[in-house]
N, C-alpha and C. Protein backbone atom coordinates (compact mmCIF):
# COMPACT_ATOMS: atom_id res chain seq x y z
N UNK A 1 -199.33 -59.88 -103.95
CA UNK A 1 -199.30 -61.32 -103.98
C UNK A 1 -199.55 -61.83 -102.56
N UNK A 2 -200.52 -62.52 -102.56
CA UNK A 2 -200.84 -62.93 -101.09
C UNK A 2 -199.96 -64.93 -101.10
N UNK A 3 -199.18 -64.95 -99.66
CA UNK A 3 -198.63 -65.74 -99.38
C UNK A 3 -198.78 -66.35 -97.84
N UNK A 4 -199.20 -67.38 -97.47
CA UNK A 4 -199.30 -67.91 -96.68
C UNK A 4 -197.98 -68.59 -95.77
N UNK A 5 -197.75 -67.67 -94.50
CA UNK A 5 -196.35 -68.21 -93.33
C UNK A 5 -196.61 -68.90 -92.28
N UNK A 6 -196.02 -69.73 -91.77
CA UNK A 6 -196.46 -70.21 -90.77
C UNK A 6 -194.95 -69.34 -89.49
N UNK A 7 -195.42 -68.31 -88.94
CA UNK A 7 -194.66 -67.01 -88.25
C UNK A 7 -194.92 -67.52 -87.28
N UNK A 8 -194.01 -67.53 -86.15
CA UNK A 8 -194.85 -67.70 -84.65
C UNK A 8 -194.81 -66.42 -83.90
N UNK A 9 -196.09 -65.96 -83.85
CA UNK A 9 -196.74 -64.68 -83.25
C UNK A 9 -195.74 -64.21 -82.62
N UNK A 10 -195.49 -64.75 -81.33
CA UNK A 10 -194.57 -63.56 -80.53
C UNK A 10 -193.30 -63.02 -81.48
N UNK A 11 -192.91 -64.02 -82.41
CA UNK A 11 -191.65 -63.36 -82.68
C UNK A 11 -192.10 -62.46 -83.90
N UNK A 12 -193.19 -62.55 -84.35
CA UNK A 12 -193.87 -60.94 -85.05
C UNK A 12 -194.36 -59.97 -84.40
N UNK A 13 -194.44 -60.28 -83.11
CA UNK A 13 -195.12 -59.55 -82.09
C UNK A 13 -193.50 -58.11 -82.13
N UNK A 14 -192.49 -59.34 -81.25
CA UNK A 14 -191.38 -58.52 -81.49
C UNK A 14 -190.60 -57.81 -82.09
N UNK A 15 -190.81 -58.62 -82.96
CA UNK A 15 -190.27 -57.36 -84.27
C UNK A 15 -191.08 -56.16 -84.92
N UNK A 16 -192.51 -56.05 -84.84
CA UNK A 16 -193.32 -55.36 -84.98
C UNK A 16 -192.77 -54.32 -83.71
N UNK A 17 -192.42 -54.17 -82.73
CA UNK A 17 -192.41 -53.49 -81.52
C UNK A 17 -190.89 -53.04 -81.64
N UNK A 18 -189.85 -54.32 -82.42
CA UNK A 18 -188.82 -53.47 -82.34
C UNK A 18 -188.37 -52.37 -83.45
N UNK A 19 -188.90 -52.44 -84.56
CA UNK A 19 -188.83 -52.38 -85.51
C UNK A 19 -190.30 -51.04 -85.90
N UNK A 20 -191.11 -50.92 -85.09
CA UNK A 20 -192.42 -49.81 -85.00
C UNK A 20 -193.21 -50.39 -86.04
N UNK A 21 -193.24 -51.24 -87.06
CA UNK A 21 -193.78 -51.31 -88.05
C UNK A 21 -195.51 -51.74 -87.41
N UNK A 22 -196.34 -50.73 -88.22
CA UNK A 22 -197.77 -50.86 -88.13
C UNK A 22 -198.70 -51.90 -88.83
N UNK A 23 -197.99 -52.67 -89.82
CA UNK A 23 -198.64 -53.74 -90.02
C UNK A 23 -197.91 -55.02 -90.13
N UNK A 24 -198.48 -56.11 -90.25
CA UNK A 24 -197.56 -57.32 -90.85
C UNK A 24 -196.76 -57.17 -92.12
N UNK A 25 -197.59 -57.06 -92.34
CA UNK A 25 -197.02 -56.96 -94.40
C UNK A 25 -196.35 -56.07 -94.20
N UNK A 26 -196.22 -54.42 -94.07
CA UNK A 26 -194.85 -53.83 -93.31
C UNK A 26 -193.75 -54.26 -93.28
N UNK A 27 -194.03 -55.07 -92.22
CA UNK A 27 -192.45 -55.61 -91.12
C UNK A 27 -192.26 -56.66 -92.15
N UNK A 28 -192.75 -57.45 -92.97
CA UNK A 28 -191.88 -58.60 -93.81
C UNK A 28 -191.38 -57.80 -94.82
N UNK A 29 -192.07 -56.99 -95.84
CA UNK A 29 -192.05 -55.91 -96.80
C UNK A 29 -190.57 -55.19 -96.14
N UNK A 30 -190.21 -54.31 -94.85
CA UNK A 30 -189.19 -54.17 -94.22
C UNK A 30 -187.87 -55.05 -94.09
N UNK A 31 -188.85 -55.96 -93.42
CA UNK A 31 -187.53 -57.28 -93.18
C UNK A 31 -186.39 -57.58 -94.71
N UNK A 32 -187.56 -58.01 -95.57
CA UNK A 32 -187.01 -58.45 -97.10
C UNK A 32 -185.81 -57.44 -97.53
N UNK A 33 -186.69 -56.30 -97.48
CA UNK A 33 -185.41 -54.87 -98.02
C UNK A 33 -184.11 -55.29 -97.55
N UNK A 34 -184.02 -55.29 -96.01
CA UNK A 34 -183.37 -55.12 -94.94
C UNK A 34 -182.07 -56.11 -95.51
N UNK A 35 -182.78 -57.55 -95.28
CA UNK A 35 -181.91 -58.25 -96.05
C UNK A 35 -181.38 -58.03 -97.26
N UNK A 36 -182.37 -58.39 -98.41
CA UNK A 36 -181.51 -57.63 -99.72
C UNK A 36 -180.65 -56.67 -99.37
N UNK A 37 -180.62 -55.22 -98.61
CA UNK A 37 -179.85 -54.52 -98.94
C UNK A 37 -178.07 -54.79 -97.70
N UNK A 38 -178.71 -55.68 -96.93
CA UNK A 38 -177.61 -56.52 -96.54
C UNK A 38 -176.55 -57.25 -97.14
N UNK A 39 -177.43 -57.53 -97.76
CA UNK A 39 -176.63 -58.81 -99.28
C UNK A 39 -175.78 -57.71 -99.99
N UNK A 40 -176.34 -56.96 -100.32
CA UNK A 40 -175.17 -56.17 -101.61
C UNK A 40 -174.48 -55.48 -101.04
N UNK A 41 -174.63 -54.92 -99.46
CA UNK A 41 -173.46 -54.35 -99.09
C UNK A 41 -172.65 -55.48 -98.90
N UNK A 42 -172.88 -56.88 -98.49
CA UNK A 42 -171.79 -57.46 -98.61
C UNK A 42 -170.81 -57.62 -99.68
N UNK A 43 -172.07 -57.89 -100.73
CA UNK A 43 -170.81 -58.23 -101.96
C UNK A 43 -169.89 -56.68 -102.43
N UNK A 44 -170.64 -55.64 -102.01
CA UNK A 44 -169.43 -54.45 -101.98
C UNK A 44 -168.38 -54.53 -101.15
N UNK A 45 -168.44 -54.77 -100.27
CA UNK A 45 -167.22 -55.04 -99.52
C UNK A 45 -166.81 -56.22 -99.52
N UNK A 46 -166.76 -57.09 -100.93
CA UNK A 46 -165.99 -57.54 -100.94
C UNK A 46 -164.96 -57.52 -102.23
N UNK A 47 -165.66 -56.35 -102.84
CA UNK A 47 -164.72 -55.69 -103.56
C UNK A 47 -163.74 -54.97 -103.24
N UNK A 48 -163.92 -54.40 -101.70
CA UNK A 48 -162.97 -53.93 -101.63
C UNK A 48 -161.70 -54.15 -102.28
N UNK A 49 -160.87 -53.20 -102.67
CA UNK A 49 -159.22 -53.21 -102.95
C UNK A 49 -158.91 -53.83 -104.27
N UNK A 50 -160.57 -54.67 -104.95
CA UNK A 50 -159.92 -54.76 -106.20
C UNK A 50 -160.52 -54.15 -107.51
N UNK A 51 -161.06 -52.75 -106.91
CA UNK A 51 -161.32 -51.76 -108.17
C UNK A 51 -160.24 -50.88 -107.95
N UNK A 52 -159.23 -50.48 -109.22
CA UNK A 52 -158.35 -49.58 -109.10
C UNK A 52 -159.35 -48.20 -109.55
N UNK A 53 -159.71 -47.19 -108.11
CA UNK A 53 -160.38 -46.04 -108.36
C UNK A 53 -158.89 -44.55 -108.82
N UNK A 54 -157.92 -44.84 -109.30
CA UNK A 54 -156.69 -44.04 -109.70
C UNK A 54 -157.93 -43.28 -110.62
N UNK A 55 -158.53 -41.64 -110.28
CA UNK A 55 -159.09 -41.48 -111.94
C UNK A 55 -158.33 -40.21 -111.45
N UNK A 56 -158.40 -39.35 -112.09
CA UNK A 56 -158.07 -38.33 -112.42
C UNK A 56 -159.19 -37.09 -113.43
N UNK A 57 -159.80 -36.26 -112.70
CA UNK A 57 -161.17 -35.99 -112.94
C UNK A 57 -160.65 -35.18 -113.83
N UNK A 58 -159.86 -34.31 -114.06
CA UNK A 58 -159.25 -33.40 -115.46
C UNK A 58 -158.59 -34.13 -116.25
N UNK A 59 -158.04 -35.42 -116.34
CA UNK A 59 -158.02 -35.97 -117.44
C UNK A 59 -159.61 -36.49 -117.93
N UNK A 60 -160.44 -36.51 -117.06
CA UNK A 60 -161.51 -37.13 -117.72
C UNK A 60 -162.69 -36.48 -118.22
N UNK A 61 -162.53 -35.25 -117.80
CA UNK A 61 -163.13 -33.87 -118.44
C UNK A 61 -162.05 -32.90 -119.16
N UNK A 62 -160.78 -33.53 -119.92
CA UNK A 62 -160.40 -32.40 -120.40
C UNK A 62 -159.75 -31.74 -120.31
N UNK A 63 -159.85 -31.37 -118.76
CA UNK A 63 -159.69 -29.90 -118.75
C UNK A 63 -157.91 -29.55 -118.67
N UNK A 64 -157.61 -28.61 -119.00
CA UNK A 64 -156.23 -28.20 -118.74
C UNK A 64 -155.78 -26.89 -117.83
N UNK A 65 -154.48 -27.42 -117.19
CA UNK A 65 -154.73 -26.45 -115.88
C UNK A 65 -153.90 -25.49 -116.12
């Protein structure tokens, strides 16, 4: 999908350089991930403490000791 930005060069310049990425589409393609996968680690931590992980892996296979 081609999309038209109005980017101001140096600061693609920079991130291209900090970031190594070899093309434009790259470094936004990069950037996007980056974020998204920013986002859901947040909302994981903000689960913290309210999944009760209590399992018990031989009750849940069965098995008897």
């Amino acid at each position: 999908m081609r999309t038209t930005l109005d980017i101001p060069e140096k600061l693609i310049d920079e991130a291209m350089k900090a970031t190594g990425a070899k093309t434009k589409s790259q470094l936004i393609k990069d950037a996007l991930q980056e974020q998204i996968d920013r986002s859901k680690r947040k909302k994981l931590i903000a689960l913290k403490g309210t999944v009760d992980l209590d399992i018990d892996l031989d009750t849940l296979r069965d098995r008897k000791l």
